[in-house]
Protein backbone atom coordinates (compact mmCIF):
# COMPACT_ATOMS: atom_id res chain seq x y z
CA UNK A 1 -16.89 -37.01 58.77
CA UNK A 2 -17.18 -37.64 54.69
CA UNK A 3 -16.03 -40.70 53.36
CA UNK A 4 -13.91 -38.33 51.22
CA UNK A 5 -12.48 -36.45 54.21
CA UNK A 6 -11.60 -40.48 55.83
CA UNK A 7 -10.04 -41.27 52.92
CA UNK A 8 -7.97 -38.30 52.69
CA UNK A 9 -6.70 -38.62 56.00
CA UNK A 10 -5.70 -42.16 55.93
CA UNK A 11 -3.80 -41.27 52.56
CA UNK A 12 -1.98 -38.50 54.68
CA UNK A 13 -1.26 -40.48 57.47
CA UNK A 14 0.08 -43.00 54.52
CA UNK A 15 2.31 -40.53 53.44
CA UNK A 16 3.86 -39.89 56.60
CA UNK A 17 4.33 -43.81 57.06
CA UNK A 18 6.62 -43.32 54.30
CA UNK A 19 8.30 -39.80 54.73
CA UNK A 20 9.12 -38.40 57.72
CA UNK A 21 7.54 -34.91 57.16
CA UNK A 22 4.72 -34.09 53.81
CA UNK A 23 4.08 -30.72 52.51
CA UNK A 24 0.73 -29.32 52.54
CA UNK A 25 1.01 -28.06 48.66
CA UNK A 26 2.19 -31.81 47.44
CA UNK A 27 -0.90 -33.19 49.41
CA UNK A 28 -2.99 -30.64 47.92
CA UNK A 29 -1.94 -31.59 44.31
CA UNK A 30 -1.77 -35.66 44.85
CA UNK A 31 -5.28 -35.59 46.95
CA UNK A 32 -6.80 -32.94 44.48
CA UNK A 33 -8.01 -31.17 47.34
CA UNK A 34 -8.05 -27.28 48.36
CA UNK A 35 -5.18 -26.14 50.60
CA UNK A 36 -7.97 -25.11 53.73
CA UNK A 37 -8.65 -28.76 53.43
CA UNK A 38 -5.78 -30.62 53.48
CA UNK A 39 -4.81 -27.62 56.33
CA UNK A 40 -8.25 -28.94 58.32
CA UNK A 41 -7.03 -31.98 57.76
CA UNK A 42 -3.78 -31.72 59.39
CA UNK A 43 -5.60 -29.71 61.74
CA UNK A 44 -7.55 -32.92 62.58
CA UNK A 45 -4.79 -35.38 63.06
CA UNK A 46 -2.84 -33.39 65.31
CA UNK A 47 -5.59 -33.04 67.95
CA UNK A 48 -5.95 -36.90 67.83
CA UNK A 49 -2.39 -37.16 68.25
CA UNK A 50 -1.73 -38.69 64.75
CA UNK A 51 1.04 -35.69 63.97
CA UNK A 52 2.23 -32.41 64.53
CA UNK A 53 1.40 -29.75 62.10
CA UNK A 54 5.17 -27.56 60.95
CA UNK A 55 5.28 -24.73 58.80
CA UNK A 56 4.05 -25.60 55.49
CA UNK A 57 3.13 -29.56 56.58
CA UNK A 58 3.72 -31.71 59.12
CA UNK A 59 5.22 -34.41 60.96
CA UNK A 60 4.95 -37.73 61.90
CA UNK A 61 4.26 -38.84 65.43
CA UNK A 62 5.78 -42.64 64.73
CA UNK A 63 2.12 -44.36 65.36
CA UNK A 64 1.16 -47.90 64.01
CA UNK A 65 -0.50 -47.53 60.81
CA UNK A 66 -0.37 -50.72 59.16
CA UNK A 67 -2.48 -53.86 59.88
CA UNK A 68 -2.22 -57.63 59.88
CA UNK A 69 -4.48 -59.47 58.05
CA UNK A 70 -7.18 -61.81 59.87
CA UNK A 71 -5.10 -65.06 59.07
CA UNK A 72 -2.08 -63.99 60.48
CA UNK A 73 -4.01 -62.27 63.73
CA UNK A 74 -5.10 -65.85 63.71
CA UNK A 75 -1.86 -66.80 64.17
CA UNK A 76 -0.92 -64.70 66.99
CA UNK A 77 -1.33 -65.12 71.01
CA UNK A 78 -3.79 -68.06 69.85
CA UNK A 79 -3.65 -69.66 73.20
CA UNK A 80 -4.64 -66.27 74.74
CA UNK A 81 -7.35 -65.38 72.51
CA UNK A 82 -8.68 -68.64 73.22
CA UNK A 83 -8.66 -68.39 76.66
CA UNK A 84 -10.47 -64.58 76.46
CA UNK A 85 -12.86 -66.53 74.50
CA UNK A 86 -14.28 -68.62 76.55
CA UNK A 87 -14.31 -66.58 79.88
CA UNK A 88 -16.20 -63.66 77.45
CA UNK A 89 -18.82 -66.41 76.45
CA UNK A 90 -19.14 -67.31 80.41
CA UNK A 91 -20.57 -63.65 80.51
CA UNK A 92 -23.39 -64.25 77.87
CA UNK A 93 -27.04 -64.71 79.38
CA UNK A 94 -29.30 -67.20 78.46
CA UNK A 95 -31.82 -64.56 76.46
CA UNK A 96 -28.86 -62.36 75.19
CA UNK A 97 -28.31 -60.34 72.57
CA UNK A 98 -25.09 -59.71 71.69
CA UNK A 99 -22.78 -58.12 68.89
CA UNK A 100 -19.60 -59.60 68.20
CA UNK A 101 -16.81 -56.95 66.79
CA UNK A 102 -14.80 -58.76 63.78
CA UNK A 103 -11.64 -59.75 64.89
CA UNK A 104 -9.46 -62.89 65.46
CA UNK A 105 -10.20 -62.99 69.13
CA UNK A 106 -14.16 -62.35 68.90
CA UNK A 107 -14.24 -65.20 66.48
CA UNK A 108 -12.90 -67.51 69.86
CA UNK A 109 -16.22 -66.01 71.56
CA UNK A 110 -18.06 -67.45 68.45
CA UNK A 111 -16.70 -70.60 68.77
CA UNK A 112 -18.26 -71.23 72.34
CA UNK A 113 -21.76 -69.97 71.40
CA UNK A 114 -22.51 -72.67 68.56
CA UNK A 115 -24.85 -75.08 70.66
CA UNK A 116 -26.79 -71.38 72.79
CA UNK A 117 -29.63 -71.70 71.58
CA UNK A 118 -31.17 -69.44 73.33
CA UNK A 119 -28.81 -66.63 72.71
CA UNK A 120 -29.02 -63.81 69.25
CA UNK A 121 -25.21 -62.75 67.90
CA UNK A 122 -25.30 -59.84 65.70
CA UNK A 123 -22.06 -59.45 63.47
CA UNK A 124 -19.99 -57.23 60.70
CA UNK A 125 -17.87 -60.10 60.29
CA UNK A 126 -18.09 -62.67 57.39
CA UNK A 127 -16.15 -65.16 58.88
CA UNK A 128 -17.91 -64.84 62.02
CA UNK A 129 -21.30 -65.06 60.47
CA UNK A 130 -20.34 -68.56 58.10
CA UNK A 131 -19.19 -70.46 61.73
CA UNK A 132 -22.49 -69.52 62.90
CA UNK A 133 -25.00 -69.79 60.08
CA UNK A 134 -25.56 -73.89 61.03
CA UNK A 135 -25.53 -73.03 64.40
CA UNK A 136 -28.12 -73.22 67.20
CA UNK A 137 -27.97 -69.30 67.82
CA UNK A 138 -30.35 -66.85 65.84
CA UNK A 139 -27.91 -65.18 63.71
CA UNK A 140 -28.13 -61.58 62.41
CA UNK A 141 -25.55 -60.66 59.72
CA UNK A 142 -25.55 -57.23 58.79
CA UNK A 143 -24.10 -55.80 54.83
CA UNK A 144 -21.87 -53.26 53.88
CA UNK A 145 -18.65 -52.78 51.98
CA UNK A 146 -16.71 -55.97 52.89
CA UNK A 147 -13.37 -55.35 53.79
CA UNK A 148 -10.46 -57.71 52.01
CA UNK A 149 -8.05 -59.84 54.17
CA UNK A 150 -9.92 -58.53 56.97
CA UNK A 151 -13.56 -60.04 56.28
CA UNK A 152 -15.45 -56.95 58.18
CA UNK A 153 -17.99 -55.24 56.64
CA UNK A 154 -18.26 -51.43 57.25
CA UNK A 155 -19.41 -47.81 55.39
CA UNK A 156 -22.62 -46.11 55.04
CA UNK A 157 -24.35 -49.51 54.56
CA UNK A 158 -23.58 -51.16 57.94
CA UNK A 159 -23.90 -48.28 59.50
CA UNK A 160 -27.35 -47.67 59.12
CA UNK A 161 -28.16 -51.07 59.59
CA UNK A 162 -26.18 -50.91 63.07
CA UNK A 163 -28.33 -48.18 63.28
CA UNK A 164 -31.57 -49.73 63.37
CA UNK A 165 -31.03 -52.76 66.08
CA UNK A 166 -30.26 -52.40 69.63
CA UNK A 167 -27.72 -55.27 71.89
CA UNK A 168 -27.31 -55.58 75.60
CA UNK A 169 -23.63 -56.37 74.80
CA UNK A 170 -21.22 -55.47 72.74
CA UNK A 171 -17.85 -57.74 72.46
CA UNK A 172 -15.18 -54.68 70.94
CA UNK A 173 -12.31 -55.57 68.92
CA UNK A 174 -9.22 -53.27 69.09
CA UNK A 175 -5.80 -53.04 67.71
CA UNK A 176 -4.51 -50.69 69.96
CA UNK A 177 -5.65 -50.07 73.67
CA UNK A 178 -3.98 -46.72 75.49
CA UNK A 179 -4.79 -45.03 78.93
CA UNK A 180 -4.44 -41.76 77.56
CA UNK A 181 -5.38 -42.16 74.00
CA UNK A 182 -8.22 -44.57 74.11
CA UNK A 183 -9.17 -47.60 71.81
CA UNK A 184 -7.80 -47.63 67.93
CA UNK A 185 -7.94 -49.43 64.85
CA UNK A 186 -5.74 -48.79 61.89
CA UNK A 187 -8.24 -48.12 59.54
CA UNK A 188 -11.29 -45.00 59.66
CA UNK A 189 -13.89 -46.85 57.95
CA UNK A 190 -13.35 -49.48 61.00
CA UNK A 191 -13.43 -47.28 63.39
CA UNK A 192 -16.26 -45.17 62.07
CA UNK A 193 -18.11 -48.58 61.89
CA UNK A 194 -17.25 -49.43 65.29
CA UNK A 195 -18.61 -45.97 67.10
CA UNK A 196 -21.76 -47.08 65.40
CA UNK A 197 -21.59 -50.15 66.99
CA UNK A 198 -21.18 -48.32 70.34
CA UNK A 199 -23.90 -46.56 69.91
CA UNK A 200 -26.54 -49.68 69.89
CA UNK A 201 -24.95 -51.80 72.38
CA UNK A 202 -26.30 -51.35 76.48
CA UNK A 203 -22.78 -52.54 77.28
CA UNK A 204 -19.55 -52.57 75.85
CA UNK A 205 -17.01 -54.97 76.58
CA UNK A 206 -13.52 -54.62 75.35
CA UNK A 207 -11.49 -57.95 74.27
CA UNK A 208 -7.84 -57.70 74.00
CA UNK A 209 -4.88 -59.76 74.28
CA UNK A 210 -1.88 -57.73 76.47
CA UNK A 211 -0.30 -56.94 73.48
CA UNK A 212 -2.88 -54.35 72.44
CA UNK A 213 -2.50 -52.23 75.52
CA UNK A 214 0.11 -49.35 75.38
CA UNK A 215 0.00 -49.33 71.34
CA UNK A 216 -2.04 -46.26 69.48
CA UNK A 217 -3.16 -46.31 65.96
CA UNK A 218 -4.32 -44.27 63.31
CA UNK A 219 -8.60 -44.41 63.94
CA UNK A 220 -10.04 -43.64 67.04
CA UNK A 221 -12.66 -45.54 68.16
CA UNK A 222 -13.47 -43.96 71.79
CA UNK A 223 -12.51 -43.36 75.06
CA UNK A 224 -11.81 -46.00 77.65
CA UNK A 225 -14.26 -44.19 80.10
CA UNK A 226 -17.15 -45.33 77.21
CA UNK A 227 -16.55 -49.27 78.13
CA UNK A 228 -17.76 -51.26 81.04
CA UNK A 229 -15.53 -54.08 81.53
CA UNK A 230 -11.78 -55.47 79.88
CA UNK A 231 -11.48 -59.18 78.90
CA UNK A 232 -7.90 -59.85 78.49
CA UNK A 233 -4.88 -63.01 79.29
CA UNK A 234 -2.55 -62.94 81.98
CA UNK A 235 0.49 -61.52 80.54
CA UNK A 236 -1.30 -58.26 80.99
CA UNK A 237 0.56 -56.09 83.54
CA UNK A 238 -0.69 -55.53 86.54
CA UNK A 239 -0.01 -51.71 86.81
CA UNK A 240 -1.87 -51.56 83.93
CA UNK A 241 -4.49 -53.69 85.38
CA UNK A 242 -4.78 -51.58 88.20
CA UNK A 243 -5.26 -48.25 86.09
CA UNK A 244 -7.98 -49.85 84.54
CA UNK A 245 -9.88 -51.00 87.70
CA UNK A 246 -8.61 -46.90 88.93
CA UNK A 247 -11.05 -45.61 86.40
CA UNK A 248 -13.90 -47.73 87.63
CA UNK A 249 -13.91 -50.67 84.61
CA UNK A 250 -13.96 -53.76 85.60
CA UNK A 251 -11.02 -56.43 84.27
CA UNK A 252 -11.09 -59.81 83.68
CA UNK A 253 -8.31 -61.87 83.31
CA UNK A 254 -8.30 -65.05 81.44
CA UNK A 255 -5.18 -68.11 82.01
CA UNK A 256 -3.85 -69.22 79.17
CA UNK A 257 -1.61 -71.29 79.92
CA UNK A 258 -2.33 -74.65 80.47
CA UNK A 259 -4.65 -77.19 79.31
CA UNK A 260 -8.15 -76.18 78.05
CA UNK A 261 -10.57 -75.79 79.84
CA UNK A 262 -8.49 -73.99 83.01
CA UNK A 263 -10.71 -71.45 84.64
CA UNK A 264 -10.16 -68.23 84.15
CA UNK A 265 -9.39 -65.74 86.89
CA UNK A 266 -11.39 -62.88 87.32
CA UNK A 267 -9.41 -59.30 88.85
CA UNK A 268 -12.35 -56.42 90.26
């Protein structure tokens, strides 16, 4: 997909964050785009569940669009990104090399590799790669267009750097986590970023806090079937839990409750 085309859509989607139906001729003329694209556009977003296509436009299917920006994800389930953290550092090898996702919660993974000396961390993210850079690991930062309030960088750029390396784990970052619909991120350069990501990584690990599972938003990043293992807190649910372990991925669950330091339990 075009950086044009990815831009287009997340305008569309935009739209339909503020109006509950667009027009496929007032998209034509405020996208300057052809009709058949906009149409293909459309076309797009309904089969990832984004909308549903009417006669002459489309819909809105009420998905999250927006997104917080890394100081206020700070901010949020702190205690239980902590506590996924550490027990996803616990799974780091002496030897490793490993890619850490941007995100508020891989950042706590960052925090408990600054004396592993023995271990690489590869990373898009800026605030990631300044904890690190006095470190004891061996830190690879890759470029690309940095990404404001969020401090990722993605595009082209970091793509074909992603490109070029190859992990035994990858640590994924998510905004939304659904059964049905997969892992998604709010923005298509992200996600577009983050499917290269998959593609270097011999494992991929998914951290989440529970409050990412049963939300979808607007970029899909892939499948649940393409990760290995869930690190998430205790307030998951345990049905959901248990459909997780169903389709053979293994779950961790982290306490975080408590004083630091509490181990974590582990569910598979």
């Amino acid at each position: 997909m075009s950086v044009f085309a990815a831009e287009r859509k997340q305008q569309i989607v935009a739209a339909l964050q503020r109006a509950p139906s667009v027009r496929v001729a007032d998209l034509s003329r405020s996208l300057r785009a052809s009709v058949a694209s906009i149409r293909r556009d459309l076309a797009d977003l309904e089969r990832s569940g984004l909308l549903t296509r009417t006669h002459g436009g489309a819909i809105s299917n009420g998905l999250v669009l927006s997104e917080l920006s890394l100081a206020q994800k700070t901010d949020r389930c702190h205690a239980e990104k902590a506590a996924i953290g550490a027990e996803a550092a616990r799974l780091i090898l002496p030897g490793d090399t490993v890619f850490l996702d941007s995100g508020s919660t891989t950042r706590e993974i960052a925090f408990h590799l600054r004396n592993r000396r023995e271990v690489t961390v590869v990373t898009n993210a800026l605030n990631i790669g300044w904890d690190l850079a006095s470190s004891d690991v061996e830190l690879v930062l890759i470029g690309g267009q940095v990404r404001r309030g969020i401090l990722s960088q993605v595009g082209p750029i970091a793509e074909q750097a992603i490109a070029g390396l190859h992990v035994d784990r990858l640590f994924l970052a998510a905004n939304g986590v659904d059964l049905e619909r997969g892992i998604t991120t709010p923005n298509l350069q992200e996600a577009q970023t983050k499917r290269a990501m998959l593609e270097c990584a011999g494992e991929v690990i998914l951290v989440a806090d529970h409050t990412k599972f049963g939300r979808v938003t607007f970029g899909r990043i892939c499948g649940l079937e393409r990760i290995a293992a869930v690190i998430s807190d205790d307030g998951l649910p345990g049905d959901v839990a248990a459909a997780i372990e169903g389709l053979g991925i293994k779950v961790h669950l982290a306490h975080s409750a408590g004083q630091a330091g509490t181990t974590p339990v582990r569910v598979a």
